[in-house]
N, C-alpha and C. Protein backbone atom coordinates (compact mmCIF):
# COMPACT_ATOMS: atom_id res chain seq x y z
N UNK A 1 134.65 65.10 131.25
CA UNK A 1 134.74 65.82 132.50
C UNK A 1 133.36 66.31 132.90
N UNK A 2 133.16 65.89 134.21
CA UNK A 2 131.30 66.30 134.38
C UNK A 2 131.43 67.84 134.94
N UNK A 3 132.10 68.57 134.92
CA UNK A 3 131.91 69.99 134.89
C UNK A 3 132.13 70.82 133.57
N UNK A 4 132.29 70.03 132.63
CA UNK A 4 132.34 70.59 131.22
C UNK A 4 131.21 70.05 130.43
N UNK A 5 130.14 68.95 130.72
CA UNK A 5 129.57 68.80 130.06
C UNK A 5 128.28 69.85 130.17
N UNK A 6 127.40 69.50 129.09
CA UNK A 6 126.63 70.64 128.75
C UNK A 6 126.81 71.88 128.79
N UNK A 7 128.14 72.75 128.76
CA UNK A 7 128.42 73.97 128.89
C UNK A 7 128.14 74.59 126.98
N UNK A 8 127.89 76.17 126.73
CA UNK A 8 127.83 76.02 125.31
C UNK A 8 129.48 76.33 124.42
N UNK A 9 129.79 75.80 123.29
CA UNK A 9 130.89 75.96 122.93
C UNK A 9 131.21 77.24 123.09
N UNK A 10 131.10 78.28 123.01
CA UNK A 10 130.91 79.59 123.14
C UNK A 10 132.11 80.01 124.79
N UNK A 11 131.25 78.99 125.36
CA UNK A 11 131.66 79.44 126.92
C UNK A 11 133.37 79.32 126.88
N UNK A 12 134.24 80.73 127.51
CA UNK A 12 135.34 80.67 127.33
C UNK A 12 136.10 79.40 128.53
N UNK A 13 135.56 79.10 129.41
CA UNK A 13 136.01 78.08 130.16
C UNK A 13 136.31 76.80 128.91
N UNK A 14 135.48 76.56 127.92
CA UNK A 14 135.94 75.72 126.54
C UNK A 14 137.56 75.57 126.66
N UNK A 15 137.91 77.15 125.85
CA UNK A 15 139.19 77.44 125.44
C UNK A 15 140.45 77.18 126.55
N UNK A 16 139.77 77.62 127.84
CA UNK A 16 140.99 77.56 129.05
C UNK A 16 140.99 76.48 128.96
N UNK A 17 140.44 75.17 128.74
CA UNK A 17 140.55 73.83 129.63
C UNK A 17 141.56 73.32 128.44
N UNK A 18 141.71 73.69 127.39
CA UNK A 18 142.45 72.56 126.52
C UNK A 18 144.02 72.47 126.74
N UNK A 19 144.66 73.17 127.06
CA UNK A 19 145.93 73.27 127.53
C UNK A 19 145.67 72.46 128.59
N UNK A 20 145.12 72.76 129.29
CA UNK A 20 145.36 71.81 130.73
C UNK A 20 144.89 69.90 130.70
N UNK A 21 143.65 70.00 129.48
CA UNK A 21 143.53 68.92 129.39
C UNK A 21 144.80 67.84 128.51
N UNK A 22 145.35 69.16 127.70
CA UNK A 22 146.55 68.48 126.32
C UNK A 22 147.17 67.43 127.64
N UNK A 23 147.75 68.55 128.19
CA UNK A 23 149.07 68.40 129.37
C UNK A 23 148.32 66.90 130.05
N UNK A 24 147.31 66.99 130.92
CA UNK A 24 146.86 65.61 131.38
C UNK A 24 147.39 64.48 130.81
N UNK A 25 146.70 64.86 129.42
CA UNK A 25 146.38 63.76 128.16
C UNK A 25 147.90 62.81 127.72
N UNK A 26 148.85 64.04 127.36
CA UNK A 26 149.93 63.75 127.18
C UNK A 26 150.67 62.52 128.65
N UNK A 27 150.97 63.69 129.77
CA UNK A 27 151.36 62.50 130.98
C UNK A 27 150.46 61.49 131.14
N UNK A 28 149.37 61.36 131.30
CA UNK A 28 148.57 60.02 131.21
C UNK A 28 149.34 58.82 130.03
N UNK A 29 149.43 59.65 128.48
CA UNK A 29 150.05 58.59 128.12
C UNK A 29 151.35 57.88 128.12
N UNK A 30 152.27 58.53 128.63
CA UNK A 30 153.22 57.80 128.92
C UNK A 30 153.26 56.91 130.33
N UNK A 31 152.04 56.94 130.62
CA UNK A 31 151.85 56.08 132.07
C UNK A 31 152.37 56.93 133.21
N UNK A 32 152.87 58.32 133.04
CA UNK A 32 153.48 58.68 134.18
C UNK A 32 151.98 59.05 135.78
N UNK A 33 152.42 58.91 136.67
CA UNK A 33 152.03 58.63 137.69
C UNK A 33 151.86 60.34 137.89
N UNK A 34 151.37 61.62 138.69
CA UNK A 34 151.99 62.74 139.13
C UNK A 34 152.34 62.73 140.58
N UNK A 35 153.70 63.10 140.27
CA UNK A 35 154.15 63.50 141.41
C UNK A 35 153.62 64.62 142.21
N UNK A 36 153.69 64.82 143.81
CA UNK A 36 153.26 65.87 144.17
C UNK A 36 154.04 67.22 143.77
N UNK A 37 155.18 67.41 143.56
CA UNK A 37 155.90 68.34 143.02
C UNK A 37 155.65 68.74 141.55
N UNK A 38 154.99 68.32 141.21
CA UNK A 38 155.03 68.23 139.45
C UNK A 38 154.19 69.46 139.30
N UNK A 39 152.92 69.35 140.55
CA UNK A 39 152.14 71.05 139.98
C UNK A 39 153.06 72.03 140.11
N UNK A 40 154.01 72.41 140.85
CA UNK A 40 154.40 74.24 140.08
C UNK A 40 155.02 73.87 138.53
N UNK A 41 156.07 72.85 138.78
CA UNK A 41 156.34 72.83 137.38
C UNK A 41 154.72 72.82 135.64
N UNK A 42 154.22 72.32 136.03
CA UNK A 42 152.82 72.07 135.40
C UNK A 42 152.11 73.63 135.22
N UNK A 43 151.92 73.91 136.40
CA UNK A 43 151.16 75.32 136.19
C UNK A 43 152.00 76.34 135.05
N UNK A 44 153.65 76.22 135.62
CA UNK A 44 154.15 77.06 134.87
C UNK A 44 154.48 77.21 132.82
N UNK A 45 154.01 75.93 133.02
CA UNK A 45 153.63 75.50 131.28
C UNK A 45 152.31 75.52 131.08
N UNK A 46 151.71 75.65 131.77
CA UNK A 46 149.90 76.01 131.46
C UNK A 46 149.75 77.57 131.62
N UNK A 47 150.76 78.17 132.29
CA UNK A 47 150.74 79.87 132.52
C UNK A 47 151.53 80.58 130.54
N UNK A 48 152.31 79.71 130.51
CA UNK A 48 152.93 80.07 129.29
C UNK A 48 151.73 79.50 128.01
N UNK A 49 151.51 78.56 128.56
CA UNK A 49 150.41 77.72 127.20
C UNK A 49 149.32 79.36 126.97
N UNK A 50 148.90 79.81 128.21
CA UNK A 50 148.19 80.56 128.12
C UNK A 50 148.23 81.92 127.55
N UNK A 51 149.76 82.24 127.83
CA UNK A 51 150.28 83.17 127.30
C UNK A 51 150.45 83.47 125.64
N UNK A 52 150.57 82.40 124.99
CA UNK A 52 150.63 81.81 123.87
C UNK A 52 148.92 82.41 123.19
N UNK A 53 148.03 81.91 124.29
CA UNK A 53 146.98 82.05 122.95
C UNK A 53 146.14 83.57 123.88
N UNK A 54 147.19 84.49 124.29
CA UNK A 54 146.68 85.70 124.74
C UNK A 54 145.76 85.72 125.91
N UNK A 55 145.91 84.79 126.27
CA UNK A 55 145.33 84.54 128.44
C UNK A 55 146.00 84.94 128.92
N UNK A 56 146.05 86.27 130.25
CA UNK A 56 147.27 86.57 131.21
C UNK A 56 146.82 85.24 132.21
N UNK A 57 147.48 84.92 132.92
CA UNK A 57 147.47 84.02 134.18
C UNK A 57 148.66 83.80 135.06
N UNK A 58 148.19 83.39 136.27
CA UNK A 58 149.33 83.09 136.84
C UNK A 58 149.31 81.72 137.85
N UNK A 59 150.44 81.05 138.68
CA UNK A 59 150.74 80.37 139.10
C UNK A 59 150.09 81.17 140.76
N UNK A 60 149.45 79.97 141.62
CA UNK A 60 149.06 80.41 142.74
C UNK A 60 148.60 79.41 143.81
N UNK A 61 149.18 79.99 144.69
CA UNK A 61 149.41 78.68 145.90
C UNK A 61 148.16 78.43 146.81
N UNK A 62 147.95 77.42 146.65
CA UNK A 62 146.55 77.20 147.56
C UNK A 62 146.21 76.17 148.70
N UNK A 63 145.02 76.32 149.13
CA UNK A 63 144.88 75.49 150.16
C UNK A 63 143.41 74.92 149.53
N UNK A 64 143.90 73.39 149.51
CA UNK A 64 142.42 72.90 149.04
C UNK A 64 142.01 71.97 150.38
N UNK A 65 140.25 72.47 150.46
CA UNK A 65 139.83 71.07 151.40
C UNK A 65 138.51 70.35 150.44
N UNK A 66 139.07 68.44 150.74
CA UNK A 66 138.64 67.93 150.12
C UNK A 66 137.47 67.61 150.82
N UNK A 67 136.23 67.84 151.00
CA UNK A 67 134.72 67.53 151.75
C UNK A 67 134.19 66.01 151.27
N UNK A 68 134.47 64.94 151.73
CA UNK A 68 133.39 64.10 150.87
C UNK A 68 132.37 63.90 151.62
N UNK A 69 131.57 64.43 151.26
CA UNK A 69 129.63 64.68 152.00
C UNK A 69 129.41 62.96 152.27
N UNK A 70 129.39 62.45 151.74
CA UNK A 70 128.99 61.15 152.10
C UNK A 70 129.05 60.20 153.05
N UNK A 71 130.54 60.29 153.44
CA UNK A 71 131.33 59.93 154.54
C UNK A 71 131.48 60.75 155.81
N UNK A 72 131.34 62.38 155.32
CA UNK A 72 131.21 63.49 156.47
C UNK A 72 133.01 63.68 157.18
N UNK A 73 133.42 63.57 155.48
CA UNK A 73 135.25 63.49 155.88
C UNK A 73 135.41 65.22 155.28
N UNK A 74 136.33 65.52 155.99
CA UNK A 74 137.31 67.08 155.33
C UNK A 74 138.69 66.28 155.44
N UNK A 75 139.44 66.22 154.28
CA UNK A 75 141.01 66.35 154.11
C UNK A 75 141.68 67.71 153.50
N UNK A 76 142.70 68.54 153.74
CA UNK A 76 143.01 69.51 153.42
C UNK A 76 144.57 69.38 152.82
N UNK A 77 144.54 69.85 151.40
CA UNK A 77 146.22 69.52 150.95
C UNK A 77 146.61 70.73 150.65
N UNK A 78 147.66 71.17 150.89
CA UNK A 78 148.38 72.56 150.05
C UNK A 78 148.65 73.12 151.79
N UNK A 79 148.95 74.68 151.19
CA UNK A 79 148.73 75.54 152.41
C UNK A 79 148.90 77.16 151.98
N UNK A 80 148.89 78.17 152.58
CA UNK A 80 148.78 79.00 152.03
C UNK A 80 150.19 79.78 152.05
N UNK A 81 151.09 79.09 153.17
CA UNK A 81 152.32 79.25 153.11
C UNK A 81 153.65 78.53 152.57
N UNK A 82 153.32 78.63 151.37
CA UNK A 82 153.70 77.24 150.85
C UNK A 82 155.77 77.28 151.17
N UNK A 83 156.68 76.60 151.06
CA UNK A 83 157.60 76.54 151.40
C UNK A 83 158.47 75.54 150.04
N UNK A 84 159.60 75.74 149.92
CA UNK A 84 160.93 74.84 149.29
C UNK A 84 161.68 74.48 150.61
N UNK A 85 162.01 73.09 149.93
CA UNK A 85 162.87 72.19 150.78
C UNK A 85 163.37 71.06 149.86
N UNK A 86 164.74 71.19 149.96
CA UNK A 86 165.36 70.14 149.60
C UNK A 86 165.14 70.28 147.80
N UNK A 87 164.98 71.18 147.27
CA UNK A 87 164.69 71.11 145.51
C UNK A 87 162.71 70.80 145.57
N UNK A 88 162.18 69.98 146.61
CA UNK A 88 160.86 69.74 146.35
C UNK A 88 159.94 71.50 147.10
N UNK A 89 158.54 71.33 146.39
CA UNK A 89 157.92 72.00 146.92
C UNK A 89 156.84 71.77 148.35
N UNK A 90 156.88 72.28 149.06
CA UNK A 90 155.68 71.43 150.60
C UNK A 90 154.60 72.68 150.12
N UNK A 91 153.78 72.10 149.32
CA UNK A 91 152.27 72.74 149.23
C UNK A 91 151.93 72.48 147.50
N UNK A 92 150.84 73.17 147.29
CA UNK A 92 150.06 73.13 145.97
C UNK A 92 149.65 73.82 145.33
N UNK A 93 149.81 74.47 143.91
CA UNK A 93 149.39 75.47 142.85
C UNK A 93 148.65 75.14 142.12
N UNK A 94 147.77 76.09 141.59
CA UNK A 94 146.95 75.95 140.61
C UNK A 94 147.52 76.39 139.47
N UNK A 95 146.64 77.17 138.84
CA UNK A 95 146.68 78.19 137.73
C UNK A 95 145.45 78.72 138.02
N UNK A 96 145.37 80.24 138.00
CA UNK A 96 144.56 80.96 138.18
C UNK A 96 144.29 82.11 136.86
N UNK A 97 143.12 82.52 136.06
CA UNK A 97 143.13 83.21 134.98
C UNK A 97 142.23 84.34 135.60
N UNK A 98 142.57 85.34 136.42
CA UNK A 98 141.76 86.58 136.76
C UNK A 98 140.97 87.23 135.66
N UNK A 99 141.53 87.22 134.71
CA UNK A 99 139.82 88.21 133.68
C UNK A 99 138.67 87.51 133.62
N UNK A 100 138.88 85.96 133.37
CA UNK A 100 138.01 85.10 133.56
C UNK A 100 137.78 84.49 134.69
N UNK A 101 138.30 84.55 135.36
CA UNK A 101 137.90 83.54 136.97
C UNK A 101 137.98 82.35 136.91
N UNK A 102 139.13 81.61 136.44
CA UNK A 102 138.96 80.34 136.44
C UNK A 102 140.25 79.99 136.96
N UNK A 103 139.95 78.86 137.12
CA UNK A 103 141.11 78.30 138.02
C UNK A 103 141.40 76.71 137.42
N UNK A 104 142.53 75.78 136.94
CA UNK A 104 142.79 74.65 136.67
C UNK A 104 143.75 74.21 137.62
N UNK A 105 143.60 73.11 138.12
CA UNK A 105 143.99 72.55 138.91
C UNK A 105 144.79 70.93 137.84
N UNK A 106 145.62 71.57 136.91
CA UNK A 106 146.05 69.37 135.90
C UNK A 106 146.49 68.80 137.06
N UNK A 107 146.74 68.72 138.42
CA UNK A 107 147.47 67.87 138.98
C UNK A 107 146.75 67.40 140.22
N UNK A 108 145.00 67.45 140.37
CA UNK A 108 144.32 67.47 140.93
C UNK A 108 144.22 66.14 141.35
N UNK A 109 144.48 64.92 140.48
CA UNK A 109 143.91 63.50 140.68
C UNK A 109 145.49 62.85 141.09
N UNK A 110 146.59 63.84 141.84
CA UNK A 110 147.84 63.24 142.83
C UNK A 110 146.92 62.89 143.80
N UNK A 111 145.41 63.57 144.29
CA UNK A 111 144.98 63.29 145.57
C UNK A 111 144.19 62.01 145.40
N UNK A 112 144.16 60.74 146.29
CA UNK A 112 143.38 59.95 145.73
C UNK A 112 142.28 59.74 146.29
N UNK A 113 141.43 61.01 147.08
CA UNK A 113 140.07 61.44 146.99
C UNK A 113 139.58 62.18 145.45
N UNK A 114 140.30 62.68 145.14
CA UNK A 114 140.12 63.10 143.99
C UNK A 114 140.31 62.03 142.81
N UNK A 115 141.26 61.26 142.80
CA UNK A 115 141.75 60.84 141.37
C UNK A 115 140.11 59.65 141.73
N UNK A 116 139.27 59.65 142.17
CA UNK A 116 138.48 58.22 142.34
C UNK A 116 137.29 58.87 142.04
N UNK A 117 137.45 60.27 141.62
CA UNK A 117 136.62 60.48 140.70
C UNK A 117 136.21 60.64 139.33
N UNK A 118 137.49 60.06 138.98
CA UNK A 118 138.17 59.95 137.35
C UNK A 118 137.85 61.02 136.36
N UNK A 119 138.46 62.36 136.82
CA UNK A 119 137.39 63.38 135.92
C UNK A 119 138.93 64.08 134.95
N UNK A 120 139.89 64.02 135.35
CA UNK A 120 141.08 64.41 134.70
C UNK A 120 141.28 66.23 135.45
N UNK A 121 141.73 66.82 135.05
CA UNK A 121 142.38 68.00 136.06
C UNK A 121 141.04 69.10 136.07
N UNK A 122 141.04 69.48 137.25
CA UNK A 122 140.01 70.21 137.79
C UNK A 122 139.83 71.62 137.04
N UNK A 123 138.63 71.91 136.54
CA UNK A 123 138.57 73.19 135.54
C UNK A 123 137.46 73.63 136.23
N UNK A 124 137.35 74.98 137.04
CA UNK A 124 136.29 75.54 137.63
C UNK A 124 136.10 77.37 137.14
N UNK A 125 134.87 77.40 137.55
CA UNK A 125 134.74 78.58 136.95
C UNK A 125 133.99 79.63 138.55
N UNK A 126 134.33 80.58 138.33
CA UNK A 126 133.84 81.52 139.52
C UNK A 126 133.62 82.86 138.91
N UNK A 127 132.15 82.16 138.15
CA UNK A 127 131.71 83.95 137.61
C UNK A 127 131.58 84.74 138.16
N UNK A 128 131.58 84.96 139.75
CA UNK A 128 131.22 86.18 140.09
C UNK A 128 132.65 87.02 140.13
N UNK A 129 133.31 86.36 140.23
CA UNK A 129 135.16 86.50 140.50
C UNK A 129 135.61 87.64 139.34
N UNK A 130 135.38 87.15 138.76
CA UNK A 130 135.95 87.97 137.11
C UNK A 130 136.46 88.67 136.84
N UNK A 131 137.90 89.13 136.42
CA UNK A 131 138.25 90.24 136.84
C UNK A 131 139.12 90.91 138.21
N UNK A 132 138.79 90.16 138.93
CA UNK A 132 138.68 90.17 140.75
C UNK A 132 139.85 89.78 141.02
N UNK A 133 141.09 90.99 141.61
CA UNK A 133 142.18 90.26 142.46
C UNK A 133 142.21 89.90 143.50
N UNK A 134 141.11 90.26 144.20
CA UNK A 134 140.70 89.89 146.10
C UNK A 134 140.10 88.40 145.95
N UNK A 135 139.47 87.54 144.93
CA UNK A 135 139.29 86.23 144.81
C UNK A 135 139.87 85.81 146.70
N UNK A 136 139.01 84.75 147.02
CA UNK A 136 139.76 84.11 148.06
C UNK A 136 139.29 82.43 147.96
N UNK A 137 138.09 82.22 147.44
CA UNK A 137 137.77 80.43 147.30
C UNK A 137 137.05 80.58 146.20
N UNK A 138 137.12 79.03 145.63
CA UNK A 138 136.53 78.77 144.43
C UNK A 138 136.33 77.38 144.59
N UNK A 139 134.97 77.16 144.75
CA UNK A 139 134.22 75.64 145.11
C UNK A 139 133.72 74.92 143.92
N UNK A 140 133.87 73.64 143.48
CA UNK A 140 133.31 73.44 142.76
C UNK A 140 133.40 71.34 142.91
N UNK A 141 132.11 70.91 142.95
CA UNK A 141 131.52 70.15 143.14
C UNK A 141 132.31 68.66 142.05
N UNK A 142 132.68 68.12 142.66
CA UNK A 142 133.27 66.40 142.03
C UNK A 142 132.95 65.22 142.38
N UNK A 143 131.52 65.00 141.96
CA UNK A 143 130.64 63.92 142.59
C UNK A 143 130.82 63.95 143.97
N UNK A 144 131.30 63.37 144.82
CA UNK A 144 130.56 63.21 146.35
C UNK A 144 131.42 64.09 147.00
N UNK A 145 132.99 64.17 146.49
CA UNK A 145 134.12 65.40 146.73
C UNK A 145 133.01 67.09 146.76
N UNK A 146 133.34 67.67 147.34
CA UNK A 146 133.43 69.37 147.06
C UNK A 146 134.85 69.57 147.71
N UNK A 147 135.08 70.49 146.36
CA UNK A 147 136.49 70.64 146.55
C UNK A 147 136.24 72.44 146.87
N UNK A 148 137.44 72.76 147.65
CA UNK A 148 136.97 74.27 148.05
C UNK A 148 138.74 75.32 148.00
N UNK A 149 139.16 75.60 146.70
CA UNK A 149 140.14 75.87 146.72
C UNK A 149 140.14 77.57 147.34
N UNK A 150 141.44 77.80 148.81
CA UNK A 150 141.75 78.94 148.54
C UNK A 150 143.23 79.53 148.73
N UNK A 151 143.01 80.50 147.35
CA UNK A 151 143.63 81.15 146.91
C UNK A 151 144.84 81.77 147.41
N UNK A 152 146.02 81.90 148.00
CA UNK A 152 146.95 82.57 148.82
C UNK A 152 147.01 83.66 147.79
N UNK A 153 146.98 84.38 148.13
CA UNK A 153 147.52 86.37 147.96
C UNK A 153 148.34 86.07 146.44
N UNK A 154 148.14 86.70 145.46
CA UNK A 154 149.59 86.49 143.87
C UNK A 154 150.74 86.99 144.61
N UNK A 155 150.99 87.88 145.85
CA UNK A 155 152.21 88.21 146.60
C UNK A 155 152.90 86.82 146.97
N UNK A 156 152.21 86.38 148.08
CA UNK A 156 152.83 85.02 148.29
C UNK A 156 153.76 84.00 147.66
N UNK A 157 152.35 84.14 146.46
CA UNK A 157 153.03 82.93 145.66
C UNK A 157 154.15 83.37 144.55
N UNK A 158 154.14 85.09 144.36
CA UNK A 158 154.82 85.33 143.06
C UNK A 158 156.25 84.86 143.01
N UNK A 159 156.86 84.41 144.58
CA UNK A 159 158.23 83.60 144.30
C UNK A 159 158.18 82.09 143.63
N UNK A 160 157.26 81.67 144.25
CA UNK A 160 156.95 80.29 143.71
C UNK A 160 158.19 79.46 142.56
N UNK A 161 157.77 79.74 141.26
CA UNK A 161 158.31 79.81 140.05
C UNK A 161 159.75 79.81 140.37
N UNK A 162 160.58 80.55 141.48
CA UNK A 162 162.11 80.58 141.13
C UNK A 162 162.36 79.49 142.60
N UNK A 163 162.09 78.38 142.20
CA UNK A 163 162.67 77.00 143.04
C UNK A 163 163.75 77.73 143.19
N UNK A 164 164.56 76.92 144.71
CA UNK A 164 166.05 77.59 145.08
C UNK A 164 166.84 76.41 144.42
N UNK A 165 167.91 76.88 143.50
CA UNK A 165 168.84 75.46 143.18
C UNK A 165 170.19 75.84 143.93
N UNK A 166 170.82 74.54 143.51
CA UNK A 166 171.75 73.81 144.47
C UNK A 166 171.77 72.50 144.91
């Protein structure tokens, strides 16, 4: 992943990414494809993964725009109002870790501006954030992509998680 290389082992962005990378690693090998629905389910096993090794985090709905500088394109996926319909979700979650400021995106390469950058799920860091519940974007650079995620309110999204069944 070219935003993990040269970082020092030390750096806690290390520790956040391995859950998210397991999870990749794993669906990659069974050939599964991701669905666009698959991130809340996803986040919410990377929120527990996290929970597990003493990370608070949470599930959080966003609006990403995809910039590719090269071409002088903006595509925008998610929204900040995200909605249920029909059992599926219409928008996009991350995982967000507020003490640390980081944000994983495992379901980043459904977009295929993104997946053509073959980097596996988006792990960004926003040191100045840290701590920070007012967070609102977190940019971080994927070869010719800049991706510019923001954040909807933890209000918004805190329904997220309870899909309506039926």
């Amino acid at each position: 992943m070219d935003e993990m290389a040269g970082r020092d082992t030390s750096d806690p962005l290390q520790l956040t990414s391995l859950p998210a990378l397991f999870l990749d690693l794993v669906a990659s090998g069974y050939g599964n494809a991701i669905p666009a629905e698959r991130c809340a389910d996803d986040c919410l096993i990377l929120v527990h993964a996290y929970a597990q090794l003493g990370i608070a985090a949470q599930v959080r709905a966003v609006e990403l725009l995809v910039t590719r500088i090269s071409a002088g394109q903006r595509i925008t996926h998610g929204t900040l109002a995200p909605w249920w319909e029909d059992g599926m979700l219409h928008g996009h979650t991350v995982v967000w870790i507020p003490a640390l400021g980081h944000l994983v995106d495992v379901t980043a390469e459904q977009y295929d501006e993104i997946a053509a950058c073959h980097g596996g799920p988006v792990i960004a860091a926003s040191p100045a954030s840290a701590g920070r519940d007012d967070i609102q974007q977190v940019e971080i650079r994927r070869g010719d992509p800049l991706l510019t995620y923001t954040l909807a309110p933890a209000t918004v999204t805190a329904a997220l998680p309870d899909r309506p069944h039926g």
